[in-house]
Protein backbone atom coordinates (compact mmCIF):
# COMPACT_ATOMS: atom_id res chain seq x y z
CA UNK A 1 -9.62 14.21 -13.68
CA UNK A 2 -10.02 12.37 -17.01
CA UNK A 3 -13.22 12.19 -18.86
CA UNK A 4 -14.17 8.87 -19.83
CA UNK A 5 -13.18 8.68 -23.58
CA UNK A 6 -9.64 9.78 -21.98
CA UNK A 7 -7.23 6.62 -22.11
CA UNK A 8 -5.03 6.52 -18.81
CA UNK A 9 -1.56 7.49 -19.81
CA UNK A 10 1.29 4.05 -19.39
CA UNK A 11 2.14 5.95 -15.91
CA UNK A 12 -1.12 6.20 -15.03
CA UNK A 13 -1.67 2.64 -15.59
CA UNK A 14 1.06 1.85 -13.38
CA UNK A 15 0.34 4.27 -10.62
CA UNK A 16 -3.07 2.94 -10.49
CA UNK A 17 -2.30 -0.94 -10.48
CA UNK A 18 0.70 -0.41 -8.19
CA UNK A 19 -1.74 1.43 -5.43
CA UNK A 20 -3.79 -1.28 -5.39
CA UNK A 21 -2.05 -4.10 -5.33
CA UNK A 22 0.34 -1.78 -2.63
CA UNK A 23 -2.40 -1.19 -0.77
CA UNK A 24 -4.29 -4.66 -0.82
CA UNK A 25 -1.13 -6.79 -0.65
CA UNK A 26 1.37 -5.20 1.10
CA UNK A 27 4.19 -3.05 -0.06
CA UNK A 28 6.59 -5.73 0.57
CA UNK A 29 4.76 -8.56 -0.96
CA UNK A 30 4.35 -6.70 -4.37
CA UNK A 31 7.40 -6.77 -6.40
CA UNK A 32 7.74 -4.57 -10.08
CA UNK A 33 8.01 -7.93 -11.26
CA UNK A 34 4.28 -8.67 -9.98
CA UNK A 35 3.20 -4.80 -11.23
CA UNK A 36 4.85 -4.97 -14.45
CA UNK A 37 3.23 -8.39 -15.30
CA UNK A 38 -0.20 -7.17 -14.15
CA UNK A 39 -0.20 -4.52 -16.56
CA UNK A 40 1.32 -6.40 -19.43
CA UNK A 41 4.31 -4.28 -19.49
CA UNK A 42 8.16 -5.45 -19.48
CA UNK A 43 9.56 -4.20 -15.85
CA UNK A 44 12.08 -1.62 -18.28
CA UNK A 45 9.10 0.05 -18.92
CA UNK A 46 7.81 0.79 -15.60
CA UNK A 47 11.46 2.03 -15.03
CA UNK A 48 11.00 4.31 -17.72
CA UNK A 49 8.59 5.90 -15.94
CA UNK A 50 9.25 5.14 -12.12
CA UNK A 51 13.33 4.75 -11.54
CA UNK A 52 13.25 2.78 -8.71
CA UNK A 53 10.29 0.92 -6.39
CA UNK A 54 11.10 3.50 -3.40
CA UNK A 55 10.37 6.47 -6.17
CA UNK A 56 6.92 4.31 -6.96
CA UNK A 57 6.43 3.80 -3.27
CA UNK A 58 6.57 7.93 -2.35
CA UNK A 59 3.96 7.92 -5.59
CA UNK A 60 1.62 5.61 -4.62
CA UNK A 61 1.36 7.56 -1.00
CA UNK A 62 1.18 10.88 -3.07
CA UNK A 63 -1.65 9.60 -4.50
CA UNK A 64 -3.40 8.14 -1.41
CA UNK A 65 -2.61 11.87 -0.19
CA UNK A 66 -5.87 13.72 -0.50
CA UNK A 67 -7.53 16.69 1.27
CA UNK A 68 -11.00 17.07 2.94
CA UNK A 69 -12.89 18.61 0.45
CA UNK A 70 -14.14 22.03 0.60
CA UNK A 71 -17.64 21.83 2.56
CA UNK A 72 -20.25 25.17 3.46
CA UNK A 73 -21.15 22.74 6.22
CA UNK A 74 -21.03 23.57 9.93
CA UNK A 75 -17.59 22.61 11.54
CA UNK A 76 -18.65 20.08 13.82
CA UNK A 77 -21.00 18.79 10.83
CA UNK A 78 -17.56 18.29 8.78
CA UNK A 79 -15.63 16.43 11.71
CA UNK A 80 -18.65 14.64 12.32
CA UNK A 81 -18.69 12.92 8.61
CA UNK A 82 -15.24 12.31 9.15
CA UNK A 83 -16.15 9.43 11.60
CA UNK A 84 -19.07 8.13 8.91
CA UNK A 85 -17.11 8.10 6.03
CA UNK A 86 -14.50 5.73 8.13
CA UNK A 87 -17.40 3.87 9.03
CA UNK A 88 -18.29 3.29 5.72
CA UNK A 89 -14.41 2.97 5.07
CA UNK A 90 -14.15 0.06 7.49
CA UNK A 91 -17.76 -1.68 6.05
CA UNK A 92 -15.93 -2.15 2.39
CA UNK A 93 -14.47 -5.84 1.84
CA UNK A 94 -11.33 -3.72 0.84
CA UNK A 95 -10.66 -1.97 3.81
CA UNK A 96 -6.99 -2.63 5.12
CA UNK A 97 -6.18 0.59 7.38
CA UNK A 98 -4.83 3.52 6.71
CA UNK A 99 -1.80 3.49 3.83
CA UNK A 100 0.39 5.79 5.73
CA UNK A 101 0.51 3.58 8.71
CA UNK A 102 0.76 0.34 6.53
CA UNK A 103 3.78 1.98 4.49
CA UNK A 104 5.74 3.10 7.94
CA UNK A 105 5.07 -0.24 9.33
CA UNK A 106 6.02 -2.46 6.58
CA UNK A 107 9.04 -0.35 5.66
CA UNK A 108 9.86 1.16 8.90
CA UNK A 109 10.48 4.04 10.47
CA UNK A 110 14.02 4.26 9.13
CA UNK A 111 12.44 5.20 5.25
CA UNK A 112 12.62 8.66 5.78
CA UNK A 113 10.61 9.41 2.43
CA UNK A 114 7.88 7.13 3.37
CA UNK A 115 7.91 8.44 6.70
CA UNK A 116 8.23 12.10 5.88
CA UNK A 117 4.93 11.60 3.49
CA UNK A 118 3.01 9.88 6.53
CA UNK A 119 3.80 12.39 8.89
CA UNK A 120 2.51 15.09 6.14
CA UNK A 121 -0.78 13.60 5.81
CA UNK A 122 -1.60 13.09 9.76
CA UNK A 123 -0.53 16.25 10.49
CA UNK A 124 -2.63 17.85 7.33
CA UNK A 125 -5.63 16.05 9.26
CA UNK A 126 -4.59 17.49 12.51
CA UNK A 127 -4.20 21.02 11.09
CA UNK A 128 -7.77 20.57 8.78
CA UNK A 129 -9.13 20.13 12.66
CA UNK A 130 -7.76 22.70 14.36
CA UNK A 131 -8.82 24.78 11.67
CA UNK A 132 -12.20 23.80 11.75
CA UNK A 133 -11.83 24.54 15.48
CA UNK A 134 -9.37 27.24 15.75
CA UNK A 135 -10.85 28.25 19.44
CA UNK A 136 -10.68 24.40 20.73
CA UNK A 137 -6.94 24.10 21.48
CA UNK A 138 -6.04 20.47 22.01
CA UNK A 139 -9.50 19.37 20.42
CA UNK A 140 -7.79 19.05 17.12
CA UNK A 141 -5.41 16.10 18.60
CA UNK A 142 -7.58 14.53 20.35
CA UNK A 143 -9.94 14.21 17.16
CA UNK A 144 -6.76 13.05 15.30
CA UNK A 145 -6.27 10.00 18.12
CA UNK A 146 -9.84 9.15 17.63
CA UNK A 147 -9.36 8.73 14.03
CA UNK A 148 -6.52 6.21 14.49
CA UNK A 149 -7.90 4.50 17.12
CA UNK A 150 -10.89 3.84 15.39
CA UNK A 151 -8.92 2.49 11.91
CA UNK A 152 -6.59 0.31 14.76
CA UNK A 153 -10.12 -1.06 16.31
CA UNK A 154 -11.62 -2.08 13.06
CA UNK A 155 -8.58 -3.91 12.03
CA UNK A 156 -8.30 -5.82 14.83
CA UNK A 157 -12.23 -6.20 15.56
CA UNK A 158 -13.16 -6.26 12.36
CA UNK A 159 -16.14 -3.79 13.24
CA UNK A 160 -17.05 -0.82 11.45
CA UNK A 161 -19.04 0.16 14.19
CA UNK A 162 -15.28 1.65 15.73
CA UNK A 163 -16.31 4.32 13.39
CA UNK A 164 -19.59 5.08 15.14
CA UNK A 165 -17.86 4.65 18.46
CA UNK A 166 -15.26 6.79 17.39
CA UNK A 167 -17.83 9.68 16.85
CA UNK A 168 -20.12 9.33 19.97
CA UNK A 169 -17.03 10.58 21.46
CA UNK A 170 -15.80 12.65 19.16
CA UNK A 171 -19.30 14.41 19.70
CA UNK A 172 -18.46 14.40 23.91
CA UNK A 173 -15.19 16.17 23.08
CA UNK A 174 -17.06 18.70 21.17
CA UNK A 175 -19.88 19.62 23.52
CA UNK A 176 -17.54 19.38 26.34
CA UNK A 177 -15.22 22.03 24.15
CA UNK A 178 -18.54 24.15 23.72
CA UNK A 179 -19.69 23.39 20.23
CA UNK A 180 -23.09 22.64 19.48
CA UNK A 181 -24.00 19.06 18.34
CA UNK A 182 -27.03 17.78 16.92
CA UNK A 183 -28.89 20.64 18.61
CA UNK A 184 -27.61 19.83 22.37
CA UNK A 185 -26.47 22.93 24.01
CA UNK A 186 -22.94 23.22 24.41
CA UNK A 187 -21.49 23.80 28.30
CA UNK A 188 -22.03 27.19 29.59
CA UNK A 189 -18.62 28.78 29.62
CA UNK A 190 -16.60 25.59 29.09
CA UNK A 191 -12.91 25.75 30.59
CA UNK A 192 -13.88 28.79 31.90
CA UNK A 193 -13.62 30.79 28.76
CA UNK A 194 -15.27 34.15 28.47
């Protein structure tokens, strides 16, 4: 991470204005032209530094491609705060759905870079779950579905309260898997586990 008397390097720049205009526009929508001019840069110059808009595109999801952070907190705790930090996602005027999904809709399913980086990050989420819960098979999915459903709600409801939604069931699945949540008792013996 930079410190703040650090000056964003030229790719930076264009990394930076290209993921948001990407991400608030629409892949499509935003030409090099549009990126270049934003910046104040000739369009040879972003070449210079990105070859071609697909090699931009597979940048700009790189960059959206984060990990959960590292967290002492209980598991259930840390899937938990994955449904409040969507709902908090979903309550910013920016909020236009996940990138992933945006990128493999708007470019299809045929852009195998685009799509190979979208599958990466769901199934990174799906794995971070079932590690979290390595003795809940299937839980791990299922939390993944609620996820998505929750982002697909909000965009079409407009209601960041799909996030809350999203977790009062995400917290069913989890007692119902035997975790405990919030202090309620998990099911004696669930799925008839010893």
């Amino acid at each position: 991470m930079m410190s703040l008397s650090e000056k964003p390097t030229m790719k930076e720049r264009i990394l930076e204005t290209a993921d948001r205009l990407f991400y608030l526009q629409g892949i499509r929508a935003v030409g090099v032209d549009t990126i270049a001019a934003e910046i104040g840069i000739s369009k040879r110059t972003l070449y210079n530094h990105f070859p071609s808009k697909d090699e931009l595109i597979s940048a700009y999801l790189q960059r959206r491609f984060t990990h959960a952070p590292a967290s002492d907190k209980p598991p259930v705790e840390q899937i938990l705060g994955t449904f409040d930090r969507l709902e908090r996602g979903f309550a910013s005027k920016g909020f236009r759905g996940c990138p992933f999904v945006n990128a493999v809709a708007e470019l299809g399913a045929e852009d195998r870079s685009v799509k190979k980086i979208a599958i990466a990050f769901k199934e990174s989420r799906r794995l971070w779950f079932r590690d979290l819960l390595l003795q809940l098979e299937g839980l791990a999915t299922q939390l993944t579905l609620l996820v998505d459903g929750s982002i697909a709600q909000d965009l079409v409801r407009d209601d960041p309260s799909m996030a809350r939604a999203a977790k009062d069931a995400a917290r069913v699945l989890l007692r119902n898997a035997g975790a405990e949540v919030g202090g309620q008792k998990a099911l004696e013996n669930p799925r008839g586990k010893k």
